[in-house]
N, C-alpha and C. Protein backbone atom coordinates (compact mmCIF):
# COMPACT_ATOMS: atom_id res chain seq x y z
N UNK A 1 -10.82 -17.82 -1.17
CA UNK A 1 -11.24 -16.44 -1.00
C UNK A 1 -10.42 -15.82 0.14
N UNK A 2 -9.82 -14.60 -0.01
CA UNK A 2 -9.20 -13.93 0.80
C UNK A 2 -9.30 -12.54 0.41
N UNK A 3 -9.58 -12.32 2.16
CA UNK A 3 -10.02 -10.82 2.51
C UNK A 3 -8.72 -10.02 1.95
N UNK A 4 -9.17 -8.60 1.41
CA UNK A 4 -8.18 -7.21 1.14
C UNK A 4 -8.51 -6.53 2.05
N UNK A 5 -6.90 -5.90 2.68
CA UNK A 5 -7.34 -5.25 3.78
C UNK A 5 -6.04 -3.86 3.22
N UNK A 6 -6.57 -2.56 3.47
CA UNK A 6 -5.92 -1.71 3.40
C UNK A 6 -5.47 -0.98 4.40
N UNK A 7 -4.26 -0.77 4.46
CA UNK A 7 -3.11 -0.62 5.81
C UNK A 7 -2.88 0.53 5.65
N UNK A 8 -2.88 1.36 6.69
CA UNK A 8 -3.05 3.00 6.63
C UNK A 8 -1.91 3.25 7.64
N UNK A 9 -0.73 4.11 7.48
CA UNK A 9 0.44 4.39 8.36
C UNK A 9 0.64 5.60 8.56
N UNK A 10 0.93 6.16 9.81
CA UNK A 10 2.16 7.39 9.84
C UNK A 10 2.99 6.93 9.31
N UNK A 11 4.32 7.95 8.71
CA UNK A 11 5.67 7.54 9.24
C UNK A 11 6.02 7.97 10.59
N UNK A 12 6.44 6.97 11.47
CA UNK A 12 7.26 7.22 12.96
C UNK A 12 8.41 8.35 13.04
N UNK A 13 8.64 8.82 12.13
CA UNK A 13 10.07 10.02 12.36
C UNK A 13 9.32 11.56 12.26
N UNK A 14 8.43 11.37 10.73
CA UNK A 14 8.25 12.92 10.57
C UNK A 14 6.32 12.98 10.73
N UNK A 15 5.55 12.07 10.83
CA UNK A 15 4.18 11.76 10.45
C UNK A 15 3.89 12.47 11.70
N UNK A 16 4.40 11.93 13.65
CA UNK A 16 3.95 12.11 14.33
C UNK A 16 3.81 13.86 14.84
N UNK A 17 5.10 14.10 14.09
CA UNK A 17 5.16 15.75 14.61
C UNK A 17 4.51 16.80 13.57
N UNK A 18 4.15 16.45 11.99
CA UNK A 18 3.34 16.81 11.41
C UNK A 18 2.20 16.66 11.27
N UNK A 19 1.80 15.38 11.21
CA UNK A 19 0.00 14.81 10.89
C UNK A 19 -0.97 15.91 11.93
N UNK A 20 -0.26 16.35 12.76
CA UNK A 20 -1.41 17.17 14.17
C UNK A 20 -1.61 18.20 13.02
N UNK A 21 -0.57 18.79 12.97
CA UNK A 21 -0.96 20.28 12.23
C UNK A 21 -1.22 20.32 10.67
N UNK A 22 -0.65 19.44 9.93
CA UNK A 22 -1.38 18.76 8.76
C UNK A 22 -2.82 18.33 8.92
N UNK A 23 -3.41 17.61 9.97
CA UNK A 23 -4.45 17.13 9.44
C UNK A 23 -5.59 17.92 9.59
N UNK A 24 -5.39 19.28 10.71
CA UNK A 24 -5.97 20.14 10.61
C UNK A 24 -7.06 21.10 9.11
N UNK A 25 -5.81 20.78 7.96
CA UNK A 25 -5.72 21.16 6.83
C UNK A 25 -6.38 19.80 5.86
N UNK A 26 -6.73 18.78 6.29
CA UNK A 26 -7.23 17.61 6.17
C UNK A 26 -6.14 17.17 4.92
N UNK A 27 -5.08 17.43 5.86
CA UNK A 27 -3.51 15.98 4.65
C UNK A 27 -2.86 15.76 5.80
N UNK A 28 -1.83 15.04 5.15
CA UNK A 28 -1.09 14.46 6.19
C UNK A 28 -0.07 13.62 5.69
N UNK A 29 1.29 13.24 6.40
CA UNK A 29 2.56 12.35 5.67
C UNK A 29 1.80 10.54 6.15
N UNK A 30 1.38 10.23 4.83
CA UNK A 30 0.39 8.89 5.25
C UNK A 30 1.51 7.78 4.15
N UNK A 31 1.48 6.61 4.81
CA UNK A 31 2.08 5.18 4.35
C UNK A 31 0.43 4.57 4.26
N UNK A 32 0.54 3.83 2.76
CA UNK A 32 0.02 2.40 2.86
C UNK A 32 -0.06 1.29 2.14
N UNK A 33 -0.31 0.40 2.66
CA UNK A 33 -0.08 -1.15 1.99
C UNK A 33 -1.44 -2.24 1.81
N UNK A 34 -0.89 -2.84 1.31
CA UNK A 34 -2.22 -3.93 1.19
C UNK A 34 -1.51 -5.37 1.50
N UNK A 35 -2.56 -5.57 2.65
CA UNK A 35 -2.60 -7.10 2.45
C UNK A 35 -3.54 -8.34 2.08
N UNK A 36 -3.22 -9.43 1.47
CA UNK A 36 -3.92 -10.45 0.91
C UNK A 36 -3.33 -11.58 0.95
N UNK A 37 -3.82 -12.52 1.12
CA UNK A 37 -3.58 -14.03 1.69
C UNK A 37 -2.59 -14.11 2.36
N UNK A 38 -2.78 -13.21 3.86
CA UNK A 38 -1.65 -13.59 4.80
C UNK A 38 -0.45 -12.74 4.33
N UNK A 39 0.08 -12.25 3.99
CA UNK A 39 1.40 -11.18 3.64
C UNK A 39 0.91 -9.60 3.07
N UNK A 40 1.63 -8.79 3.57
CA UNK A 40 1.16 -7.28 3.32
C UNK A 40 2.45 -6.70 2.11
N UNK A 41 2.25 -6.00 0.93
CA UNK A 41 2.80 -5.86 -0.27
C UNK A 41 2.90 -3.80 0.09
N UNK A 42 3.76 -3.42 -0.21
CA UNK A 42 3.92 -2.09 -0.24
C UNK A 42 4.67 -1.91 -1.56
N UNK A 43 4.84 -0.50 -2.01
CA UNK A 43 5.76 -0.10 -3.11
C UNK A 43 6.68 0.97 -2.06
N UNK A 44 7.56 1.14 -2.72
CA UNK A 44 8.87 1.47 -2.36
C UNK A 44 10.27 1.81 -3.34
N UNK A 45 10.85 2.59 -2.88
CA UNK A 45 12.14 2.97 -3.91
C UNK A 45 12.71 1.66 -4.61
N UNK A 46 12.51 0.33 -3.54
CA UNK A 46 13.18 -1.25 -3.78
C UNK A 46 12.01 -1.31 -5.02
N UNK A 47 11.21 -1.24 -5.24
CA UNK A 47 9.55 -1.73 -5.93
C UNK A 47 8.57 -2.28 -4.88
N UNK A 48 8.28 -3.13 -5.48
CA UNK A 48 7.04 -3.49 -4.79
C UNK A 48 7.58 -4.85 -3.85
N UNK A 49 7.75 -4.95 -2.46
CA UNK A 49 8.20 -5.53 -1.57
C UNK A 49 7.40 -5.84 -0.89
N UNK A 50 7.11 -7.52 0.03
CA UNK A 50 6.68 -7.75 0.98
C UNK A 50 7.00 -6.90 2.35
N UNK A 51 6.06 -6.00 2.77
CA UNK A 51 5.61 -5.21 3.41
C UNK A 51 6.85 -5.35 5.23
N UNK A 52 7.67 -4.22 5.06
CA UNK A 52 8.11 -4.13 6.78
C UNK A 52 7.89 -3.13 7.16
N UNK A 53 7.10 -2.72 8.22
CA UNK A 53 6.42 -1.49 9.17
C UNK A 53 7.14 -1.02 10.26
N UNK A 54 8.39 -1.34 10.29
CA UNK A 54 9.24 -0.72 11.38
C UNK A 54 9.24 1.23 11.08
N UNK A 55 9.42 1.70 9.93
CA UNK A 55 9.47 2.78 9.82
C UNK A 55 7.85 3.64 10.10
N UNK A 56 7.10 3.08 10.72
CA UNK A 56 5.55 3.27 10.05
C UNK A 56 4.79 3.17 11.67
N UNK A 57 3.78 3.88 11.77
CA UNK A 57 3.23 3.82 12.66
C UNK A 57 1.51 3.66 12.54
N UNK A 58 1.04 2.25 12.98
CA UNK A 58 -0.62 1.76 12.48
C UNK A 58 -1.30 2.56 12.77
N UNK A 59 -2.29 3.54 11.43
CA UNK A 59 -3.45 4.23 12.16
C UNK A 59 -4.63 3.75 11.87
N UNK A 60 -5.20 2.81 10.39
CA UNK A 60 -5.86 2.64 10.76
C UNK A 60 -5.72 0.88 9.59
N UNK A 61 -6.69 -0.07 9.47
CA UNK A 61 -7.09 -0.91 8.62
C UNK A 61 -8.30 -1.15 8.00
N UNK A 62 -8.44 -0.95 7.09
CA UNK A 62 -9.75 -1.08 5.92
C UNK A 62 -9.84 -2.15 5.18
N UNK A 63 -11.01 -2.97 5.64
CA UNK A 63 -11.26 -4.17 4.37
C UNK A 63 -11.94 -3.41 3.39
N UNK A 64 -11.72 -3.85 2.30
CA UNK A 64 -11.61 -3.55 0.64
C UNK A 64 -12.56 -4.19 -0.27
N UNK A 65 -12.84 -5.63 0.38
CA UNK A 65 -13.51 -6.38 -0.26
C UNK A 65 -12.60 -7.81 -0.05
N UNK A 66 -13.14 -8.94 -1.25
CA UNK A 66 -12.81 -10.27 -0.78
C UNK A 66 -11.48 -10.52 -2.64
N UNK A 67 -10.52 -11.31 -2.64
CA UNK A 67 -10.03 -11.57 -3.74
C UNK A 67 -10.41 -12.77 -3.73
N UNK A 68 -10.78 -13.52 -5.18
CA UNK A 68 -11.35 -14.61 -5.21
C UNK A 68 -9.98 -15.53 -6.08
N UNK A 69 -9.10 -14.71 -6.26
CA UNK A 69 -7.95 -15.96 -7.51
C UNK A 69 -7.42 -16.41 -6.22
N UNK A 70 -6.30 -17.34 -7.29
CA UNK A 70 -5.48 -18.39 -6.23
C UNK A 70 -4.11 -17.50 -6.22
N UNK A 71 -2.83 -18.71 -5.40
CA UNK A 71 -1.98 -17.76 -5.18
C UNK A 71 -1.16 -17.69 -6.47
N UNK A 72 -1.62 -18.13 -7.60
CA UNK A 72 -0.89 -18.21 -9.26
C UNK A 72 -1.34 -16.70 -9.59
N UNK A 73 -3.06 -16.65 -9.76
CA UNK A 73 -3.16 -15.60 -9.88
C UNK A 73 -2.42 -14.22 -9.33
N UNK A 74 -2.70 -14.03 -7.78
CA UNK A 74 -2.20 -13.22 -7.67
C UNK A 74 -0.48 -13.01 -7.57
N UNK A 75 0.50 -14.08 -8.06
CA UNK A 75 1.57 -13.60 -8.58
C UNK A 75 1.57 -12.87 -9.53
N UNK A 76 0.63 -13.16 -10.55
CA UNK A 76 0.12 -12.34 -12.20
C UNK A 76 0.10 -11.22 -11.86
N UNK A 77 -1.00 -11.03 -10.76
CA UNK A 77 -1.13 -9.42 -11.01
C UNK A 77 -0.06 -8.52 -10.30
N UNK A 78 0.63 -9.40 -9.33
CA UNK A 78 2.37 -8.62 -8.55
C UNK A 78 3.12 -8.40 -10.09
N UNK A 79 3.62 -9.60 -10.43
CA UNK A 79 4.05 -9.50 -11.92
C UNK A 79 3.67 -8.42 -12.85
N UNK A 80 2.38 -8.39 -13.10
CA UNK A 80 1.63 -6.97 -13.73
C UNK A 80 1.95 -5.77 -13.68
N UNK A 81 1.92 -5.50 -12.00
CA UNK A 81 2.00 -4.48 -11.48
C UNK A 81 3.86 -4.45 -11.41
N UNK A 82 4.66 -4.64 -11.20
CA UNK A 82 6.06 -4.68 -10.83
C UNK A 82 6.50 -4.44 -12.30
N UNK A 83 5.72 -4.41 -13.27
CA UNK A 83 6.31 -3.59 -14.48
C UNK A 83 5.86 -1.91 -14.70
N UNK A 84 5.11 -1.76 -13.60
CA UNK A 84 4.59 0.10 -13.93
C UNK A 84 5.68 0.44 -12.32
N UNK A 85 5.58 -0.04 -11.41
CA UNK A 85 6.13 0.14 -9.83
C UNK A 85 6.91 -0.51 -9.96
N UNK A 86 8.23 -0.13 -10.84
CA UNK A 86 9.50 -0.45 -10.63
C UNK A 86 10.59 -0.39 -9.62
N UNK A 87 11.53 -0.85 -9.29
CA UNK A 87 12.66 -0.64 -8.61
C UNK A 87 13.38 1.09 -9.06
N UNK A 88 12.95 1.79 -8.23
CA UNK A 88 13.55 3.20 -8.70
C UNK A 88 12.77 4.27 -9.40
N UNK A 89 11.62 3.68 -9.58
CA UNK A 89 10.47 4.94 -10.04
C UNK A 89 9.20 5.50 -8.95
N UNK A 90 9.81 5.22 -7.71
CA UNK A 90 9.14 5.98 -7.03
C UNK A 90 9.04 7.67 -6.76
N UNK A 91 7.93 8.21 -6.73
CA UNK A 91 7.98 9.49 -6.95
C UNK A 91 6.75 9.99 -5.67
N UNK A 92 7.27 10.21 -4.59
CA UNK A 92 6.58 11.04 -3.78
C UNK A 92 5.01 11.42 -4.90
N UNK A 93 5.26 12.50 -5.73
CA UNK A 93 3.86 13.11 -6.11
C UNK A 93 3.08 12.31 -7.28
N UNK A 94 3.54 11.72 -7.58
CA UNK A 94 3.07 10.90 -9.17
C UNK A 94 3.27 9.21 -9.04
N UNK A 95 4.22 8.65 -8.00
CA UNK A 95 3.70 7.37 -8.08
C UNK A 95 4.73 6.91 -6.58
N UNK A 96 3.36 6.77 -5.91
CA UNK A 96 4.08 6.35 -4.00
C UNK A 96 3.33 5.00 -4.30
N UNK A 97 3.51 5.18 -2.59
CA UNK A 97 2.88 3.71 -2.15
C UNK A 97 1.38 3.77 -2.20
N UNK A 98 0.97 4.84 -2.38
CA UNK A 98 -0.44 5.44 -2.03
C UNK A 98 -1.08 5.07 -3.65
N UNK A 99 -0.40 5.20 -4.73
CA UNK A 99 -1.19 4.94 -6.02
C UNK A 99 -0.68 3.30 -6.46
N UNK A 100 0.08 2.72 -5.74
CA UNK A 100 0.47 1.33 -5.78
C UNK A 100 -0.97 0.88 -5.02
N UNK A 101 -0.97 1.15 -3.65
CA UNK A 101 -2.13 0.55 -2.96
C UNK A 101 -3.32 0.37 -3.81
N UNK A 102 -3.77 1.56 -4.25
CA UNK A 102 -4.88 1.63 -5.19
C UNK A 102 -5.11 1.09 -6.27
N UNK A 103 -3.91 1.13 -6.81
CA UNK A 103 -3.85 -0.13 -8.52
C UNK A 103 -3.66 -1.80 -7.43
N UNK A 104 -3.55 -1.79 -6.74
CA UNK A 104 -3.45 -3.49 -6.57
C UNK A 104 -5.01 -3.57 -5.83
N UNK A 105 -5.60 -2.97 -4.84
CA UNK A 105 -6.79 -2.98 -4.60
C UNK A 105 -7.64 -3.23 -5.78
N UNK A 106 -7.67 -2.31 -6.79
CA UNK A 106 -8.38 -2.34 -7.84
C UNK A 106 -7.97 -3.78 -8.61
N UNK A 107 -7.12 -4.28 -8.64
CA UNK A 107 -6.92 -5.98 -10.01
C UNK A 107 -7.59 -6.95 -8.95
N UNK A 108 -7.36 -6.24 -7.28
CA UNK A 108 -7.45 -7.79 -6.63
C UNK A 108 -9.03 -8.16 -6.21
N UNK A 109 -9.63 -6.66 -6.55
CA UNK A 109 -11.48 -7.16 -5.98
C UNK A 109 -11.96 -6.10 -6.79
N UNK A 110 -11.68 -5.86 -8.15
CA UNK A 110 -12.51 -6.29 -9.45
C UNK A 110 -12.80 -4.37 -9.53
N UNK A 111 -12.76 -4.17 -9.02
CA UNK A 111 -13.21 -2.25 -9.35
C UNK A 111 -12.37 -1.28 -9.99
């Protein structure tokens, strides 16, 4: 059993000088990722990549719930998923890291 935890980011270049006056308006330029058994998974222009936060600034972390497969399973559902969150179909409004997070949350603790 391993905890889902959802990883909530600025970006460090443009997040810090917008999010003030964005969030006013309740939006904001937000990164996030998920992690599960020890490694954090993001989507990205690359696809879906083991998670690097240098560009990203931590605002907040959310457990999600518990995943109960092993680590076979959850290659399946990376596998699964790495055929809709391809290498090169990232799209700011229709498919970020933000609707990646959400489809892997959802296979990995059942909702």
């Amino acid at each position: 059993m391993s905890t889902v935890v959802l990883h909530v980011y600025e970006f460090a270049e443009m997040g810090e000088r917008t999010n003030p006056w964005l969030g006013s308006m309740s939006v904001g330029v937000l990164h996030s990722s998920v992690e599960v058994k020890g490694a954090e998974y993001m989507f990205c222009d690359q696809g879906i990549v083991k998670s690097k936060n240098d560009r990203y600034v931590h605002k907040e972390s959310i457990e999600m719930g518990t995943f109960q497969g092993s680590v076979n399973t959850l290659n399946g559902i990376l596998r699964e998923l790495r055929e809709k969150f391809a290498p090169g179909s990232y799209s700011l409004t229709s498919q970020n890291c933000n609707h990646f997070s959400d489809a892997f949350v959802r296979k990995l603790v059942g909702v």
